[in-house]
Protein backbone atom coordinates (compact mmCIF):
# COMPACT_ATOMS: atom_id res chain seq x y z
CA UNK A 1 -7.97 13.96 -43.75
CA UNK A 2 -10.05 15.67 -41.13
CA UNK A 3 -7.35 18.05 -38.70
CA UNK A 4 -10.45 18.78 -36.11
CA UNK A 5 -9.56 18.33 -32.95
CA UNK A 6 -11.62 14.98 -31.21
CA UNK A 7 -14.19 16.34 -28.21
CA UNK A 8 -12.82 14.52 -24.84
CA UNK A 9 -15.68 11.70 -23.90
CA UNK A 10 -17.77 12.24 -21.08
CA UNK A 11 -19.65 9.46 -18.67
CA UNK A 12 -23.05 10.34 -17.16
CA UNK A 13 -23.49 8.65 -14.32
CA UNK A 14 -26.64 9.14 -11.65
CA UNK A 15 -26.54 8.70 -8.20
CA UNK A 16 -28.75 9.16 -5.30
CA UNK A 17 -28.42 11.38 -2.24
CA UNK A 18 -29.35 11.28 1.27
CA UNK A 19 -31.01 14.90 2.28
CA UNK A 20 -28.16 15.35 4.33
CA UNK A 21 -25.35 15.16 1.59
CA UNK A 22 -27.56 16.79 -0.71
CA UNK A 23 -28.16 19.75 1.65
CA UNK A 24 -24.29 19.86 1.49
CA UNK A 25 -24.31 19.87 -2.15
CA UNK A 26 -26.43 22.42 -2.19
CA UNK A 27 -24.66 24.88 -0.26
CA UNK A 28 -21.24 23.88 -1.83
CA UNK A 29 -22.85 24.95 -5.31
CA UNK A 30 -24.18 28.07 -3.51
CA UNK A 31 -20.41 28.61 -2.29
CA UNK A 32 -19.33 28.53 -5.94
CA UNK A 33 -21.84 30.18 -7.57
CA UNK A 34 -20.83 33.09 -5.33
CA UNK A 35 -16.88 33.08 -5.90
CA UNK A 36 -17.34 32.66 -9.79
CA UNK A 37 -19.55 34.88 -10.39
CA UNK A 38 -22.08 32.69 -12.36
CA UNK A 39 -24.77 30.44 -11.92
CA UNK A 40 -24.05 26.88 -11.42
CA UNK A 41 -26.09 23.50 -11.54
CA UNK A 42 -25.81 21.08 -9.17
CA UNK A 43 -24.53 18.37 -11.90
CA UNK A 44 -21.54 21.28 -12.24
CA UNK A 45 -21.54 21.80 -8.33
CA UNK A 46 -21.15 17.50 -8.31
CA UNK A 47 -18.28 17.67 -11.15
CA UNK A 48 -16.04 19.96 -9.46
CA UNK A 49 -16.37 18.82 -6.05
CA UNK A 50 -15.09 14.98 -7.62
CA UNK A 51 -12.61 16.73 -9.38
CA UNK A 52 -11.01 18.28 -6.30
CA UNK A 53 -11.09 15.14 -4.74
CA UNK A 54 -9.85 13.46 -7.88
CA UNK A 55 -5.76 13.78 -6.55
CA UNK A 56 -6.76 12.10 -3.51
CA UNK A 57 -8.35 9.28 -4.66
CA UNK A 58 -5.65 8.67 -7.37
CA UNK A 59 -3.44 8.27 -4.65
CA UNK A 60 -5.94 6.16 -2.02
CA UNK A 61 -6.43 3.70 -5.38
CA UNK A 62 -2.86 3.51 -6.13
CA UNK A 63 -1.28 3.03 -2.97
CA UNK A 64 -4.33 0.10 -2.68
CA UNK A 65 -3.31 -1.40 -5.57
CA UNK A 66 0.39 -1.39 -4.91
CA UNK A 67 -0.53 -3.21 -1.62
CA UNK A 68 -1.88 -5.87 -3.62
CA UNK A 69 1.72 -7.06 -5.74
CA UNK A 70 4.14 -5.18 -3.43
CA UNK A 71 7.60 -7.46 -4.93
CA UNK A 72 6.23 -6.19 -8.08
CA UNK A 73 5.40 -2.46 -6.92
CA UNK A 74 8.85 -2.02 -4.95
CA UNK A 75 10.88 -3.52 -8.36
CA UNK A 76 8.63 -0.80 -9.95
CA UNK A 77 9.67 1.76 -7.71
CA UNK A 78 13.44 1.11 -7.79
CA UNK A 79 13.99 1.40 -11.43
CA UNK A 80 11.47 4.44 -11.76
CA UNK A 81 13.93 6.19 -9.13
CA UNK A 82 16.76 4.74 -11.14
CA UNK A 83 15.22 6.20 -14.40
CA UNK A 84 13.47 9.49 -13.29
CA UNK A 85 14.88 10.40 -9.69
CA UNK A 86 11.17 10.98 -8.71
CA UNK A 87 8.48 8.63 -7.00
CA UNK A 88 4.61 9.55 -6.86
CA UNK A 89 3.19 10.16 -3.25
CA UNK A 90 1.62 6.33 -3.30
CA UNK A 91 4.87 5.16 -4.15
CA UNK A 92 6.90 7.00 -1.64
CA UNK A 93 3.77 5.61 0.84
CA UNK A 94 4.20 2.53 0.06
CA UNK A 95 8.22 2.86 0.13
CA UNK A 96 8.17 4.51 3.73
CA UNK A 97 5.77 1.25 5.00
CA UNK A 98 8.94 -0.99 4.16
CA UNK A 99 11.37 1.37 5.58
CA UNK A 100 10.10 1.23 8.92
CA UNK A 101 9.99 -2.56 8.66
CA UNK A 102 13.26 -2.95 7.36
CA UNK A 103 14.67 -0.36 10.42
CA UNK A 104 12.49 -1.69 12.86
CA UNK A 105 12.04 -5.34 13.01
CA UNK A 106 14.51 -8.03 13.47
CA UNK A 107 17.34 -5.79 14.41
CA UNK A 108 20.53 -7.51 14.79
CA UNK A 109 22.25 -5.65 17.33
CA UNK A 110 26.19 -6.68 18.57
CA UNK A 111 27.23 -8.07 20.98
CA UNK A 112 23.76 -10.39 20.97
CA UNK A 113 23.95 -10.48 16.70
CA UNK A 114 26.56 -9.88 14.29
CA UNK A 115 26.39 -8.08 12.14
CA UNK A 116 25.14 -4.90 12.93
CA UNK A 117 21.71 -4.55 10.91
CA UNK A 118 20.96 -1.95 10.05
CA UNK A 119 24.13 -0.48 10.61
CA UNK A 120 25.29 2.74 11.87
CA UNK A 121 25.87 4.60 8.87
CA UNK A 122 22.38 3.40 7.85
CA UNK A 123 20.49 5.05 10.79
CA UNK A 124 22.61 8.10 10.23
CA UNK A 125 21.25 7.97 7.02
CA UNK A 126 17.31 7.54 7.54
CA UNK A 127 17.49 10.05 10.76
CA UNK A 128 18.79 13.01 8.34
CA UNK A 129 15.80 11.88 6.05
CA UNK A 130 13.56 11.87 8.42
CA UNK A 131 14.66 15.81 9.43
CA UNK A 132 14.62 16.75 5.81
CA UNK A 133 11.41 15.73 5.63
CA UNK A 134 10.06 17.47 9.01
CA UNK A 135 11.84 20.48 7.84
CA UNK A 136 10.24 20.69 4.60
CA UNK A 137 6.87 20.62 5.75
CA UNK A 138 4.44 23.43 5.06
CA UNK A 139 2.62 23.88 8.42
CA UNK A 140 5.52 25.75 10.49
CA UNK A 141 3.32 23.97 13.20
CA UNK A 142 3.36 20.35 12.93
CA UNK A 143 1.06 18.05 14.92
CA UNK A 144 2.97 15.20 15.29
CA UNK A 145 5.59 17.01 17.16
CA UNK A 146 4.63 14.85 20.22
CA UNK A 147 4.76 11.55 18.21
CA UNK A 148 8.36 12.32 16.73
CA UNK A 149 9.16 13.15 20.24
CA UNK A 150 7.80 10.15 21.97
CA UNK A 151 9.14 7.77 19.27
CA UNK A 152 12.56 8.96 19.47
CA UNK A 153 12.84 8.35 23.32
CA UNK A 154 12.06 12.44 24.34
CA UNK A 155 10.42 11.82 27.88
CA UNK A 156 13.56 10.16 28.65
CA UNK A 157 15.27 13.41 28.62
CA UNK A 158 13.22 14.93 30.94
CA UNK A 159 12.49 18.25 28.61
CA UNK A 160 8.99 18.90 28.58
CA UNK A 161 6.72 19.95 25.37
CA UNK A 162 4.78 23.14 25.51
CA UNK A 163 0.86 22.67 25.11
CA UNK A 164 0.63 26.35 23.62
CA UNK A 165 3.92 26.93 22.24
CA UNK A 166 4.50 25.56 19.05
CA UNK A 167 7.97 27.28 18.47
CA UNK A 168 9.24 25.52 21.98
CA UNK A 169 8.18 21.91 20.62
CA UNK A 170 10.36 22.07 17.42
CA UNK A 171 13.33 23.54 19.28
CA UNK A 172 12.86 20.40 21.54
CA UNK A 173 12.56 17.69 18.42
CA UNK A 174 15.31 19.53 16.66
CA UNK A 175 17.74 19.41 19.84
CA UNK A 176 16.45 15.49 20.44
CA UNK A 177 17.40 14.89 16.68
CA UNK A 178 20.81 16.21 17.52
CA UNK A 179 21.53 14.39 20.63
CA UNK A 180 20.14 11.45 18.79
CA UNK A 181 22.91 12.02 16.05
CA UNK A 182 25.45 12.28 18.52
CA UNK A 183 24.88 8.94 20.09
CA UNK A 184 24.70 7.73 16.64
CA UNK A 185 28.37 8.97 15.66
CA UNK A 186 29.79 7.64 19.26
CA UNK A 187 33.17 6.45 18.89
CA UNK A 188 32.79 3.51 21.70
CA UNK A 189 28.78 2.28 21.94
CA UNK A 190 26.45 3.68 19.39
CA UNK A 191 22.88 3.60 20.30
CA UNK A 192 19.82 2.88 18.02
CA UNK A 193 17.63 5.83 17.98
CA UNK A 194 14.31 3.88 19.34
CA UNK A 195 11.66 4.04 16.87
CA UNK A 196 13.06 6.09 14.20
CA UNK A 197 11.17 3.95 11.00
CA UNK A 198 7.95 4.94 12.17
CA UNK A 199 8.99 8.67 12.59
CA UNK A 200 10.23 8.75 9.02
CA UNK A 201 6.36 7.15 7.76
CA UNK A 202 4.64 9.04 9.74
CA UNK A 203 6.34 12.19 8.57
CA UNK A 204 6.16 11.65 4.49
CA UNK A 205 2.30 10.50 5.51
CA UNK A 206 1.14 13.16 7.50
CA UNK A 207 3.33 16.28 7.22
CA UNK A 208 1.54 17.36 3.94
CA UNK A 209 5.34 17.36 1.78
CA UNK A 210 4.35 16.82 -1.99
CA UNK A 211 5.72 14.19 -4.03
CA UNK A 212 8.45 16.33 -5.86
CA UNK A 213 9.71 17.90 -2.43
CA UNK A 214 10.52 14.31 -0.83
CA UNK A 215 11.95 13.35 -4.50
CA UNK A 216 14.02 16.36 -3.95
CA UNK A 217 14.80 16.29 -0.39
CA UNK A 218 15.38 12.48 0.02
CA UNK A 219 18.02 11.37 -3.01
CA UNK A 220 21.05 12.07 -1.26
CA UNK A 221 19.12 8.98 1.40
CA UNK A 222 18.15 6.82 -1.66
CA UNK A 223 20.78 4.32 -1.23
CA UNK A 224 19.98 4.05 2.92
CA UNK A 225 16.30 4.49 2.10
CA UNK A 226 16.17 1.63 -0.52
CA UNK A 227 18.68 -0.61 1.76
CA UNK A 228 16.30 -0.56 4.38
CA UNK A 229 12.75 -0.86 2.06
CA UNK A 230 14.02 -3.73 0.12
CA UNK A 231 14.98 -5.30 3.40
CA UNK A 232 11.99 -4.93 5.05
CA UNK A 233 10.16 -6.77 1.86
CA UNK A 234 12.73 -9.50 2.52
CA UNK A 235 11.61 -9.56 6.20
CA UNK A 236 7.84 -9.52 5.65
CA UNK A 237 7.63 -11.39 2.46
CA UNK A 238 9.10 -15.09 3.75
CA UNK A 239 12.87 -13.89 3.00
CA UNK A 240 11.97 -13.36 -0.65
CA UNK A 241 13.98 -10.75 -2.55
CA UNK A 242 12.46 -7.76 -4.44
CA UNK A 243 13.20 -9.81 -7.99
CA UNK A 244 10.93 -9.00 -11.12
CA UNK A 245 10.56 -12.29 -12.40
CA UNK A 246 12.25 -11.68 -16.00
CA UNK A 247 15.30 -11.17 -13.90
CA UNK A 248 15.22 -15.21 -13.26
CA UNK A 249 15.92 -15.50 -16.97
CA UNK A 250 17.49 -12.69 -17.61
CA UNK A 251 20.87 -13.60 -20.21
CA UNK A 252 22.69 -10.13 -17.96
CA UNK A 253 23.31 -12.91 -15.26
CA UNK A 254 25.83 -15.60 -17.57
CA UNK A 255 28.41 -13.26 -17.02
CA UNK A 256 31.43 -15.21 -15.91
CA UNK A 257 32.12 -15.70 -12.15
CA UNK A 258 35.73 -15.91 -10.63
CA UNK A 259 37.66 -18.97 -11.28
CA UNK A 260 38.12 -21.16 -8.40
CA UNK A 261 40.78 -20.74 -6.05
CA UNK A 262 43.28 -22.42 -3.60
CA UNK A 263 44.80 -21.65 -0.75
CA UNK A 264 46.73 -24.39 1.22
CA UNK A 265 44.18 -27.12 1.59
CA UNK A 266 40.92 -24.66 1.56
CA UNK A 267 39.32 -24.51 -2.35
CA UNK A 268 37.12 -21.46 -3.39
CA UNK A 269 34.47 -21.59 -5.95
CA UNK A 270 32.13 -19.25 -7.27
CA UNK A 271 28.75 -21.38 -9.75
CA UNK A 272 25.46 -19.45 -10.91
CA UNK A 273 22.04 -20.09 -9.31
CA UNK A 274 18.71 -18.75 -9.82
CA UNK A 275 18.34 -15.21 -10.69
CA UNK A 276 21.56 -13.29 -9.78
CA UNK A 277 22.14 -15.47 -6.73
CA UNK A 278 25.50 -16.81 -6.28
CA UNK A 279 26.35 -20.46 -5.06
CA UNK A 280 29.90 -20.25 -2.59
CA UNK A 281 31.39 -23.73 -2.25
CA UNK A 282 33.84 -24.45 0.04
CA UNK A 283 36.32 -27.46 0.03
CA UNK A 284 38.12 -27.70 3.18
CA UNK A 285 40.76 -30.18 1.76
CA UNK A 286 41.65 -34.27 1.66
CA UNK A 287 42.55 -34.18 5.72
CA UNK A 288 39.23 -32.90 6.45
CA UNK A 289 36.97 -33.84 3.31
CA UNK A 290 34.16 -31.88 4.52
CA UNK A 291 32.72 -28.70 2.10
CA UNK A 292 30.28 -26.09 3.03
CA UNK A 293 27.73 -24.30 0.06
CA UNK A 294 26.10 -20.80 0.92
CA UNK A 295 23.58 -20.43 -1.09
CA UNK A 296 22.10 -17.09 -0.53
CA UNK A 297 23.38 -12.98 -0.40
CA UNK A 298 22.60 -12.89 3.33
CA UNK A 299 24.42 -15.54 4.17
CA UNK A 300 27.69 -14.79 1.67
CA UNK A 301 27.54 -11.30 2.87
CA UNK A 302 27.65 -12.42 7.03
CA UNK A 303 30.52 -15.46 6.07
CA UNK A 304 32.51 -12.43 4.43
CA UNK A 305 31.96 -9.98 7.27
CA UNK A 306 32.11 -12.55 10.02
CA UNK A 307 35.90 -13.42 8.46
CA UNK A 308 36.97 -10.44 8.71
CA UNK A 309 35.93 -9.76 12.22
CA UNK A 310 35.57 -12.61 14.42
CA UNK A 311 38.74 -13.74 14.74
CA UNK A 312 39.06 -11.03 17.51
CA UNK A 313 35.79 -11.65 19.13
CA UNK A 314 32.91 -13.64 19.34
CA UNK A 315 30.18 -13.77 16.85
CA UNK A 316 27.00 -14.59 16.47
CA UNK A 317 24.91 -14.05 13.59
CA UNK A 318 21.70 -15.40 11.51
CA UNK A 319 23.60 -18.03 10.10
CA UNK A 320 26.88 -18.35 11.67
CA UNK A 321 28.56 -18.86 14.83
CA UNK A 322 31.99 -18.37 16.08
CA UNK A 323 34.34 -18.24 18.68
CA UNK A 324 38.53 -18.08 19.35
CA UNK A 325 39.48 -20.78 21.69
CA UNK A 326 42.98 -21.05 23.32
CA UNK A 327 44.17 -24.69 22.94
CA UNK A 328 47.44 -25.78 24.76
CA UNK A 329 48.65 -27.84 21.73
CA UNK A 330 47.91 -26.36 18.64
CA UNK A 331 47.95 -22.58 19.92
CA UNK A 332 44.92 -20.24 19.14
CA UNK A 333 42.38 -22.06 17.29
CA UNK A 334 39.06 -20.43 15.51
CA UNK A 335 35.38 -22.57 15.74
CA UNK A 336 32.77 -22.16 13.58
CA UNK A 337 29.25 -23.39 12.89
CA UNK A 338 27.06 -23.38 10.40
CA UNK A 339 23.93 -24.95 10.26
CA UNK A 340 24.64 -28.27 11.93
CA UNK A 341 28.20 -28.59 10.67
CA UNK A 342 31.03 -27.50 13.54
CA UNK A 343 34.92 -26.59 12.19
CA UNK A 344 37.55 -25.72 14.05
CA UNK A 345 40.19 -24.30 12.52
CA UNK A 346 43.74 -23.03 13.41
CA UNK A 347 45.34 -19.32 13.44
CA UNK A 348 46.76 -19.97 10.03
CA UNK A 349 43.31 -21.57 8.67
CA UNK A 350 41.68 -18.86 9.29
CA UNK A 351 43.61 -16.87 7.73
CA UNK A 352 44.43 -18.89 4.25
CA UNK A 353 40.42 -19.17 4.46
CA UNK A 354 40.50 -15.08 4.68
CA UNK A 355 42.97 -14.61 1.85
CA UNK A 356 40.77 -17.12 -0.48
CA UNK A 357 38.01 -14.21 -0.13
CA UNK A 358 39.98 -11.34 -0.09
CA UNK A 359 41.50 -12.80 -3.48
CA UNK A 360 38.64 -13.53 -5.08
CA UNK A 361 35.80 -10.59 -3.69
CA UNK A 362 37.15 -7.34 -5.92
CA UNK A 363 36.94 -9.56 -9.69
CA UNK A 364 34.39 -6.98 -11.60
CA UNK A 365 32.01 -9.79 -12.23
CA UNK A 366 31.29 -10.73 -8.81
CA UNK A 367 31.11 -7.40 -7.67
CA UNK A 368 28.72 -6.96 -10.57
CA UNK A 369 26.03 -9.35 -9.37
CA UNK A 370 26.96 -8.84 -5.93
CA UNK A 371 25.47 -5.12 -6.59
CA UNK A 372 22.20 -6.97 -8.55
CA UNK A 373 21.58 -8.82 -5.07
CA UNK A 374 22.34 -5.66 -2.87
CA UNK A 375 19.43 -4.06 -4.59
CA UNK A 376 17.36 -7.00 -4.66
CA UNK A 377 17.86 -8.03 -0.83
CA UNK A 378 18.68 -4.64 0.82
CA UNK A 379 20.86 -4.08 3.78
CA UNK A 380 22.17 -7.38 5.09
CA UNK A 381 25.55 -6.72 6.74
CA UNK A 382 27.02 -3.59 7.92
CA UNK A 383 29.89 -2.05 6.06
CA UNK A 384 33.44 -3.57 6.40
CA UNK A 385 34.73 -0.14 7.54
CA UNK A 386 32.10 0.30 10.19
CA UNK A 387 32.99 -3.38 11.18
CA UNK A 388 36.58 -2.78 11.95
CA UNK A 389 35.50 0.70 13.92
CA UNK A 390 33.28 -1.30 16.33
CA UNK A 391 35.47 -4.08 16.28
């Protein structure tokens, strides 16, 4: 058996110049000649100039193609990160596109929508990403300074950028990040930090960080970074999830679901849908005979977080409303709609109906494909904990 080493293959391709790219050519292979220190063709000259470029181009192509199957590109993306820790710089393109979507657009901000999304912790989150990535870059002198600025409400402040000082701009962006952070971690009102998604693209676009810095730099954000992409996919893609579709028929999801529960007259019950998705049924007893089924992770994820909170306030969400109403005979009652079903329900109700979930949430299974779906939808209700704080 022959151990000689196979010559790599080689297209030849011919292409025609105008004068004016050929005079370019010309003087790039002149250029060359002079810092190697040997002749060079032009066909050499040609070569090394599409090599250069070659990095580039992978990435232009890439990103392209990504663009084209984006459910299928983000799923890709997710379990490389799982797998590897590290993302190419198409991929983290293409991820920062969905991040500012997912920050961005359709907002739910209390007290007009419950729950908070994104939530606090979230932006906390994808600001520090967005610094680690500014900080990071290789130009000490960035020129998006004024973007950053703009984007994060600066002229409000009324501290002015320097035309000539480059030093006196970051100090500015640095201190706006702060204050920004501060109204972030406010104990009463936080405030969203204007338009902090397309900061965070515009820095892992245009700030020049390489692939394996932002893998580095961003994994502590992962989770908040992912949240938000796989949201944003939900939001642009007609409320889709970010499922491969072998996960639809995937035997991991016939693990066993809690067994149904009862609590006064309210009944529990967990079944399997499509995918991970789970189907919540409802059975509000013989007096009532009436049942409610959520059938999606959005809308299990506001019921839970809307139990736990509105009986204290009012709340309106994507799915569901509610309300406390003081009523003369049967003391504080709780109302609640969803779709075009209204129930009004006692003190007590409530509160059987919020045992039934706290019962039944923590059983490992259900947490298990709850998980699955939190990956697959992204961020769709803010955490408990930050719940009871803004509560």
């Amino acid at each position: 058996m022959s151990s000689k080493k196979k010559e790599p293959k080689y297209e030849v391709i011919s292409i025609r110049l105008t004068e004016e790219r050929l005079n370019t050519l010309e003087r790039y292979r002149a250029t060359l000649a002079e810092q190697l220190g040997r002749p060079l063709s032009m066909a050499e000259a040609a070569f090394i100039a599409l090599d250069e470029q070659a990095p580039e181009m992978e990435h232009r192509v890439s990103y392209h193609e990504q663009v084209q199957a984006p459910t299928a590109a983000l799923d890709r993306i997710r379990k490389r990160w799982e797998s590897d820790h590290a993302l190419t710089a198409a991929q983290w393109d293409l991820l920062s596109d969905y991040v500012q979507i997912g920050a961005e657009e359709e907002r739910q901000t209390p007290p007009v929508l419950r729950p908070a999304i994104p939530s606090r912790r979230t932006f906390l989150a994808l600001l520090d990403a967005f610094q680690a990535v500014y900080v990071n870059r290789p130009e000490p002198d960035s020129r998006e300074t004024w973007y950053y600025f703009s984007n994060l409400g600066g002229y409000e402040t009324q501290v002015p950028l320097s035309d000539t000082d480059s030093e006196q701009r970051d100090r500015a962006l640095r201190d706006l990040i702060t204050y920004r952070r501060t109204r972030l971690q406010s104990d009463t009102t936080w405030d969203v930090p204007a338009q902090l998604g397309r900061c965070f693209l515009q820095a892992v676009r245009k700030e020049g960080v390489s692939s394996t810095t932002l893998d580095r730099v961003l994994a502590p954000y992962w989770p908040a970074l992912w949240g938000l992409a796989a949201r944003g996919h939900w939001i642009r893609h007609d409320y889709k999830p970010v499922r491969a579709q072998q996960a639809i028929e995937d035997l991991r999801y016939q693990l066993d679901l809690p067994d149904a529960r009862t609590v006064g007259d309210f009944r529990l019950s967990f079944a399997r849908s499509i995918g991970a998705e789970v189907a919540t049924s409802i059975d509000f007893g013989p007096t009532r005979r009436f049942s409610i089924l959520i059938e999606t992770y959005p809308e299990l994820i506001e019921f839970r977080t809307m139990l736990e909170t509105a009986s204290q306030e009012t709340w309106s969400g994507r799915y569901f409303q509610a309300s406390r109403v003081e009523s003369s005979d049967a003391g504080r009652t709780i109302w609640f709609r969803h779709k075009n079903a209204f129930l009004d329900l006692t003190a007590p109700e409530w509160e059987q109906l919020r045992m039934l979930f706290r019962e039944a949430w923590p059983n490992p299974h259900l947490q298990w494909r709850l998980q699955t779906l939190r990956l697959e939808y992204g961020e769709q209700g803010e955490a408990l904990e930050d719940a009871h704080r803004s509560a």
